[in-house]
Protein backbone atom coordinates (compact mmCIF):
# COMPACT_ATOMS: atom_id res chain seq x y z
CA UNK A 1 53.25 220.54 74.11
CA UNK A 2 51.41 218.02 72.03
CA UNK A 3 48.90 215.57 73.97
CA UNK A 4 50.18 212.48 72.50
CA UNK A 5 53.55 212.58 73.73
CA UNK A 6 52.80 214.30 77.21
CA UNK A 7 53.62 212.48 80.29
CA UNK A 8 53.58 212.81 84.00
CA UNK A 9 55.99 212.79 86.52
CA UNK A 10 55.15 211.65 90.10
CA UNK A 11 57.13 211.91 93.23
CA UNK A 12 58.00 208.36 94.54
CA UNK A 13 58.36 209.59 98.06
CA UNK A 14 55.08 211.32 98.29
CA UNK A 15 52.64 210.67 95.16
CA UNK A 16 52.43 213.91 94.05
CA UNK A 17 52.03 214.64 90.21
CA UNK A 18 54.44 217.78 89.85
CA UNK A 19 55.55 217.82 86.60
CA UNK A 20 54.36 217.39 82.97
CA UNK A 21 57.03 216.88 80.21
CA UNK A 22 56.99 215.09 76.60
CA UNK A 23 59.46 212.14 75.05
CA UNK A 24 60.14 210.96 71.65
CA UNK A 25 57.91 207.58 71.94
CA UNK A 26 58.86 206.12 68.68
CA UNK A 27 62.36 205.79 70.05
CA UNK A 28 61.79 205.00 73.97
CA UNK A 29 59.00 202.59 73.58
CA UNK A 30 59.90 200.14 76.52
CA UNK A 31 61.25 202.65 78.65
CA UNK A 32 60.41 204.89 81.24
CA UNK A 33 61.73 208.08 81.99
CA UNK A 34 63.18 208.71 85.79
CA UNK A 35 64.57 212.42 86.83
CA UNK A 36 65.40 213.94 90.01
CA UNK A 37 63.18 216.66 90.46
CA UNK A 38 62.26 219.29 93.20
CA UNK A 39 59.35 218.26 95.19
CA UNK A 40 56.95 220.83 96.74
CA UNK A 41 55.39 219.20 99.03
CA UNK A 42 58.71 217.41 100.34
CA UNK A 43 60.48 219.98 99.96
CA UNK A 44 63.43 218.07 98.76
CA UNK A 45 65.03 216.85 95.14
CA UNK A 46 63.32 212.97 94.81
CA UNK A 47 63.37 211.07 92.30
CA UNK A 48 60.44 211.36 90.09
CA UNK A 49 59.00 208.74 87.41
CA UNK A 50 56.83 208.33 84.64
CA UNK A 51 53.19 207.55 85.12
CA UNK A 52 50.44 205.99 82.32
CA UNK A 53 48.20 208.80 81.44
């Protein structure tokens, strides 16, 4: 993955950075992602949401 478009995703339940992913930022400039992803530590799906780098 390229460093200038790599994100993080943290749990909103815990705080836990799980995930690292990429967007298009030319096109979602305002926006920030949200997915529901598996947590680890909560062992649940939760959502997850973009953080600044």
């Amino acid at each position: 993955m390229s460093q200038d478009n790599l994100i993080k995703l943290k749990c909103e339940v815990c705080g836990n950075i799980n995930y690292y992913s990429h967007k298009n930022k030319k096109k979602l400039r305002e926006h920030k992602l949200e997915l529901k992803k598996f947590c680890k530590k909560c062992r649940k799906h939760t959502l997850h949401k973009e953080m600044k780098k």
